[in-house]
C-alpha atoms as a PDB file:
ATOM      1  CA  UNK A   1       2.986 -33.285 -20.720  1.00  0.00           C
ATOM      2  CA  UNK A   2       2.851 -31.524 -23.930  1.00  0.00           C
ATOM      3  CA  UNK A   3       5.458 -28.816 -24.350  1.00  0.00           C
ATOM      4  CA  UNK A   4       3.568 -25.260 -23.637  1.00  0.00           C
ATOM      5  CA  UNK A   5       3.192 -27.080 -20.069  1.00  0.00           C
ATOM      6  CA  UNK A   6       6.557 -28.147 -20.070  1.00  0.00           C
ATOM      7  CA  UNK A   7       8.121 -24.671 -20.782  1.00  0.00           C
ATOM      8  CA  UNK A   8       5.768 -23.076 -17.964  1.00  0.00           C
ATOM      9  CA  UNK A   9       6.435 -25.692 -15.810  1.00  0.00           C
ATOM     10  CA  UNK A  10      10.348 -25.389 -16.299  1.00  0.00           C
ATOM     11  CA  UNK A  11       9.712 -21.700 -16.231  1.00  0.00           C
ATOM     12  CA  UNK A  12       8.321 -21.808 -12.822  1.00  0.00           C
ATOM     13  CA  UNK A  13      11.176 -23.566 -11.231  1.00  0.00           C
ATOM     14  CA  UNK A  14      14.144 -21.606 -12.457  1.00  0.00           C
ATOM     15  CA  UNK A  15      12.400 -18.593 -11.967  1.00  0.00           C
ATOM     16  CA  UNK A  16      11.964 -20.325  -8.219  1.00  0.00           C
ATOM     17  CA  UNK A  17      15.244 -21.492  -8.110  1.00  0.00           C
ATOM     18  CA  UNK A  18      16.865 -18.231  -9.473  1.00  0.00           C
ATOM     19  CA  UNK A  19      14.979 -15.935  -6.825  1.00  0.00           C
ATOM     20  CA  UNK A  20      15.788 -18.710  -3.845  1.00  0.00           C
ATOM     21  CA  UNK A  21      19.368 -18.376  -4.997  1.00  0.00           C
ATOM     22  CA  UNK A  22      19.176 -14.014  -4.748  1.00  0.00           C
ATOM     23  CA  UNK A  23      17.311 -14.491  -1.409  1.00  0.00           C
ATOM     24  CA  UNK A  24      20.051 -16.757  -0.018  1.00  0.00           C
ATOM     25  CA  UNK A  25      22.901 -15.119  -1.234  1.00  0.00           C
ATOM     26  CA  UNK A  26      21.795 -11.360  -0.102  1.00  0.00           C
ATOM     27  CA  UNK A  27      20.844 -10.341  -3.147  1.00  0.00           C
ATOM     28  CA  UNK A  28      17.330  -8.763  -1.980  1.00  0.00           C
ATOM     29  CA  UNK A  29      18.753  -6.431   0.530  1.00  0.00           C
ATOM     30  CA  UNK A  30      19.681  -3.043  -0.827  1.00  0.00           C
ATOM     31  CA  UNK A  31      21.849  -2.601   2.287  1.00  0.00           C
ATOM     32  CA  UNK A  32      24.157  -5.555   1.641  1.00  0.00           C
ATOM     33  CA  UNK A  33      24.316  -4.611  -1.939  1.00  0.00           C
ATOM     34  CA  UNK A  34      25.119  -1.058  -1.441  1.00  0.00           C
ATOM     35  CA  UNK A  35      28.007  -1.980   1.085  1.00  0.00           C
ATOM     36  CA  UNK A  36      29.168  -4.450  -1.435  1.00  0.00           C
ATOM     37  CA  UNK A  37      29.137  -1.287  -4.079  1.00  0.00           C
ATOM     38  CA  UNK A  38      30.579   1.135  -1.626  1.00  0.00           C
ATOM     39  CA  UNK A  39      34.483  -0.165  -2.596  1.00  0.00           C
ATOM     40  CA  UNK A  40      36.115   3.574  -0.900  1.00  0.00           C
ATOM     41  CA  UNK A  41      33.806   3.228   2.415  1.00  0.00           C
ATOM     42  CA  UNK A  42      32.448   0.489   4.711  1.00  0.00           C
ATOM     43  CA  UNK A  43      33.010  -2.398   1.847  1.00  0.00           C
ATOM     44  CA  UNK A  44      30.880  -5.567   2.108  1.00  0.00           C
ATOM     45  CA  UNK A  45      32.722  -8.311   0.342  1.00  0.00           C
ATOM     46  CA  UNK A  46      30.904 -11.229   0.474  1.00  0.00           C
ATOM     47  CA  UNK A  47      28.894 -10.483  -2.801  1.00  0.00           C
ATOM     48  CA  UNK A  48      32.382 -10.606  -4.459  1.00  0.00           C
ATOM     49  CA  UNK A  49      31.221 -14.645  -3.836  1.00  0.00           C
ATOM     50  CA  UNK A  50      27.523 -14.289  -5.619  1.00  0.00           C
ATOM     51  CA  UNK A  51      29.293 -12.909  -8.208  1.00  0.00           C
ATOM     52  CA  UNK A  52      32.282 -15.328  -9.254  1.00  0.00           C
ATOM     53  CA  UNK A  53      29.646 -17.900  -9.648  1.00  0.00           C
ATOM     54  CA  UNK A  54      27.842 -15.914 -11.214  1.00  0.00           C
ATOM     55  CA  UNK A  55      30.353 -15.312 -13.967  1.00  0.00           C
ATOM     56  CA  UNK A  56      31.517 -18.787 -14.089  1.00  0.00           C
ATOM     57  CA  UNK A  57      27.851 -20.045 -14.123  1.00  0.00           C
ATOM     58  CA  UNK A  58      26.944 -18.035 -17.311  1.00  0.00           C
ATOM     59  CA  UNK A  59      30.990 -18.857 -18.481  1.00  0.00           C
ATOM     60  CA  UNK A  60      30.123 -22.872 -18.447  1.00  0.00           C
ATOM     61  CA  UNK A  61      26.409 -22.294 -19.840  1.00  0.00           C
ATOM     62  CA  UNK A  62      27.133 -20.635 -22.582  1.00  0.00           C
ATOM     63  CA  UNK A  63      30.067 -23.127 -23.895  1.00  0.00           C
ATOM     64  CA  UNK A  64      27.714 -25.941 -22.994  1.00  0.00           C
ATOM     65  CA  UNK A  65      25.056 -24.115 -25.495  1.00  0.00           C
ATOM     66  CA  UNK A  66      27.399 -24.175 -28.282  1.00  0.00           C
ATOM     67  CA  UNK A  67      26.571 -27.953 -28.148  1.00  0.00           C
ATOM     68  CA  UNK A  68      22.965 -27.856 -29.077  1.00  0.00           C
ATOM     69  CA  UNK A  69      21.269 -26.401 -31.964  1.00  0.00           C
ATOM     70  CA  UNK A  70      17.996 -25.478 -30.091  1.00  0.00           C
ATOM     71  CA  UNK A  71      16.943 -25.194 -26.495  1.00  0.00           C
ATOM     72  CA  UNK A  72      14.589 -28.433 -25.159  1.00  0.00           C
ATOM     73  CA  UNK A  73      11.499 -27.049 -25.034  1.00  0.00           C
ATOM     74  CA  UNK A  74      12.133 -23.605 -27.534  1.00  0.00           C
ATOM     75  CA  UNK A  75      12.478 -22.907 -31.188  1.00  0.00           C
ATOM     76  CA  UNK A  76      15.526 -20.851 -30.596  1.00  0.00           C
ATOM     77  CA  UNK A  77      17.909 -19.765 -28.388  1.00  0.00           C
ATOM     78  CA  UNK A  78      17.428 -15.864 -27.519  1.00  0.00           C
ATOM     79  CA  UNK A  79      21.262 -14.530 -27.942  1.00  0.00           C
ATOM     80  CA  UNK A  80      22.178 -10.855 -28.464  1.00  0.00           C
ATOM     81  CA  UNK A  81      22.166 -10.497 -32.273  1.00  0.00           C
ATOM     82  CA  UNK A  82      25.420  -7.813 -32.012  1.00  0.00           C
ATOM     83  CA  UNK A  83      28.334  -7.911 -30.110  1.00  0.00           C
ATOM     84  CA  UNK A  84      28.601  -4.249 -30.891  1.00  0.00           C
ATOM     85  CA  UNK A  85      29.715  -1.811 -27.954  1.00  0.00           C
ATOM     86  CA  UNK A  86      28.205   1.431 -28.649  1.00  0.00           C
ATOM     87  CA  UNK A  87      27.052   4.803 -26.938  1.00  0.00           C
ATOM     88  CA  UNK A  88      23.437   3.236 -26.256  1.00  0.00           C
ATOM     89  CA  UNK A  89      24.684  -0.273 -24.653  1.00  0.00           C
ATOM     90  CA  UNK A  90      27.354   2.005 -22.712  1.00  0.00           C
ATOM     91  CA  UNK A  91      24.961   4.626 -21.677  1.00  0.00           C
ATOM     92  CA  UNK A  92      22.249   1.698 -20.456  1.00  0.00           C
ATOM     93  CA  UNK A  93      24.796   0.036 -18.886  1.00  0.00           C
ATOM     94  CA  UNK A  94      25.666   2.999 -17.030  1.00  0.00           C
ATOM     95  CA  UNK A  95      22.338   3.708 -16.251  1.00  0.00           C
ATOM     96  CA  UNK A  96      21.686   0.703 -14.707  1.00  0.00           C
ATOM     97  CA  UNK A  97      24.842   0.795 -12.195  1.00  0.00           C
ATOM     98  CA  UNK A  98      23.913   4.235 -11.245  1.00  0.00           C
ATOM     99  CA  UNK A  99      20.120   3.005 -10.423  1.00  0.00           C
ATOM    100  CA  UNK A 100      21.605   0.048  -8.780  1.00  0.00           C
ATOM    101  CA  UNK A 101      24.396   1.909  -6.547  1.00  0.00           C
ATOM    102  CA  UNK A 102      21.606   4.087  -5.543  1.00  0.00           C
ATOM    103  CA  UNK A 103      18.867   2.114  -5.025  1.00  0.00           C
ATOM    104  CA  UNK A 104      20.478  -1.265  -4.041  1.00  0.00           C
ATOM    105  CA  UNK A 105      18.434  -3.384  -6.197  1.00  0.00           C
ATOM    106  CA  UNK A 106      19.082  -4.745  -9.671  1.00  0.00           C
ATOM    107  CA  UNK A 107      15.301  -5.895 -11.692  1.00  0.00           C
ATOM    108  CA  UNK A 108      15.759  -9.957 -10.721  1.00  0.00           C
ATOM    109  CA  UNK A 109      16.508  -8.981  -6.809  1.00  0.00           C
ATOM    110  CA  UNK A 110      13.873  -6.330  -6.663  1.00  0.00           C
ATOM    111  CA  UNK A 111      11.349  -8.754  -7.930  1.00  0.00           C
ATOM    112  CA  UNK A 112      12.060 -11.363  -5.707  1.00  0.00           C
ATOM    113  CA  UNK A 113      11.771  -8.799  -3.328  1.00  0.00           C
ATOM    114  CA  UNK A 114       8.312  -8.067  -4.278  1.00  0.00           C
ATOM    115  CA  UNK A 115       7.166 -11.351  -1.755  1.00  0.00           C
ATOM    116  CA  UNK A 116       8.512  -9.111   0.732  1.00  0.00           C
ATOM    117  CA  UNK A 117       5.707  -6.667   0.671  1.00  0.00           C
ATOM    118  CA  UNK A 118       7.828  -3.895   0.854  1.00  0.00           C
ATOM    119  CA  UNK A 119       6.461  -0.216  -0.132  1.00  0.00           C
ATOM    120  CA  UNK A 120      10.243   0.936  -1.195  1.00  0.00           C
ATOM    121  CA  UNK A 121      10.186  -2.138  -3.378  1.00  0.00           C
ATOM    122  CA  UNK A 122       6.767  -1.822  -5.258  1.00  0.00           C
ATOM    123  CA  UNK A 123       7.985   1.694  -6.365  1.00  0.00           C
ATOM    124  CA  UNK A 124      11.305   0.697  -7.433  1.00  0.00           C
ATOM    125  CA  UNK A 125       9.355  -2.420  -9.844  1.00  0.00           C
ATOM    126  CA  UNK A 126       6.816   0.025 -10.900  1.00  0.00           C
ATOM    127  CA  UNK A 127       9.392   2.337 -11.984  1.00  0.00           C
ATOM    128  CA  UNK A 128      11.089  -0.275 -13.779  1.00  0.00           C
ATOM    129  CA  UNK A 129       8.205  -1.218 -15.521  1.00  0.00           C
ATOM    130  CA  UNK A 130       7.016   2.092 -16.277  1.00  0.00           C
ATOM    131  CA  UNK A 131      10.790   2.755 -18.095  1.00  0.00           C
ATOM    132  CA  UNK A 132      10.807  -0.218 -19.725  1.00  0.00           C
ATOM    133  CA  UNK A 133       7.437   0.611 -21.578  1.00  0.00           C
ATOM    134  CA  UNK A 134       8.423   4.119 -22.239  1.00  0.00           C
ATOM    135  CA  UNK A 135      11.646   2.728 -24.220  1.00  0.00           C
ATOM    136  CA  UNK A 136       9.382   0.542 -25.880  1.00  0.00           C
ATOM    137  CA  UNK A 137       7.387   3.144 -26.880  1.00  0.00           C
ATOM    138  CA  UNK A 138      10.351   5.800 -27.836  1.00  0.00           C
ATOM    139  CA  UNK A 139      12.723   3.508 -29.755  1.00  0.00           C
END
């Protein structure tokens, strides 16, 4: 298998695995989320769960990266270049909780969500998408 097949293919299955994992854990419905969010009303713990491994996932993958000079199948690893806090990282940051206490979806979870065939759900991607291209063509 040469190695543009190889990325594709291991694209394919953690992109598989990752929205099997938001599916399971109850990621993909805006309800559980927003109970989960709603800490001073009806609160939903069990995403309290998702998100420990979550943190310890991406706590043991990034120390196990610090062992390799270059991903399997890349040229480079794709790391944030600053470790800067500033207004903009702040204010997107924000952003996105706001969007996501509202809404109930975060991006990964809302495209998963797209097998669903939900209306609700379309709108929510295409506004995503049609954000992320008018950063791109702001800044």
């Amino acid at each position: 298998m040469n190695r543009i097949a190889a990325r594709a293919v291991i694209a394919l299955a953690s992109g598989t695995l990752f929205g099997a994992g938001l599916a399971l854990s109850g990621m993909t419905d805006p309800a559980q989320v927003r109970g989960f969010l709603d800490v001073a009303g009806n609160w939903n713990p069990t995403l309290a769960f998702v998100l420990a491994g979550a943190v310890g996932t991406t706590f043991a993958g990034y120390r196990w990266l610090g062992r390799f000079a270059r991903p399997l199948y890349g040229d480079r690893f794709d790391l944030p270049a600053s470790r800067r806090i500033d207004v903009r990282l702040i204010s997107g940051a924000a952003l996105f909780g706001i969007g996501w206490g509202l809404v109930g979806l975060c991006p990964g979870p809302a495209v998963a969500d797209l097998a669903t065939g939900s209306g609700p759900v379309a709108l929510f991607v295409t506004a995503m998408l049609t954000g992320m291209a008018l950063y791109g063509v702001i800044f």
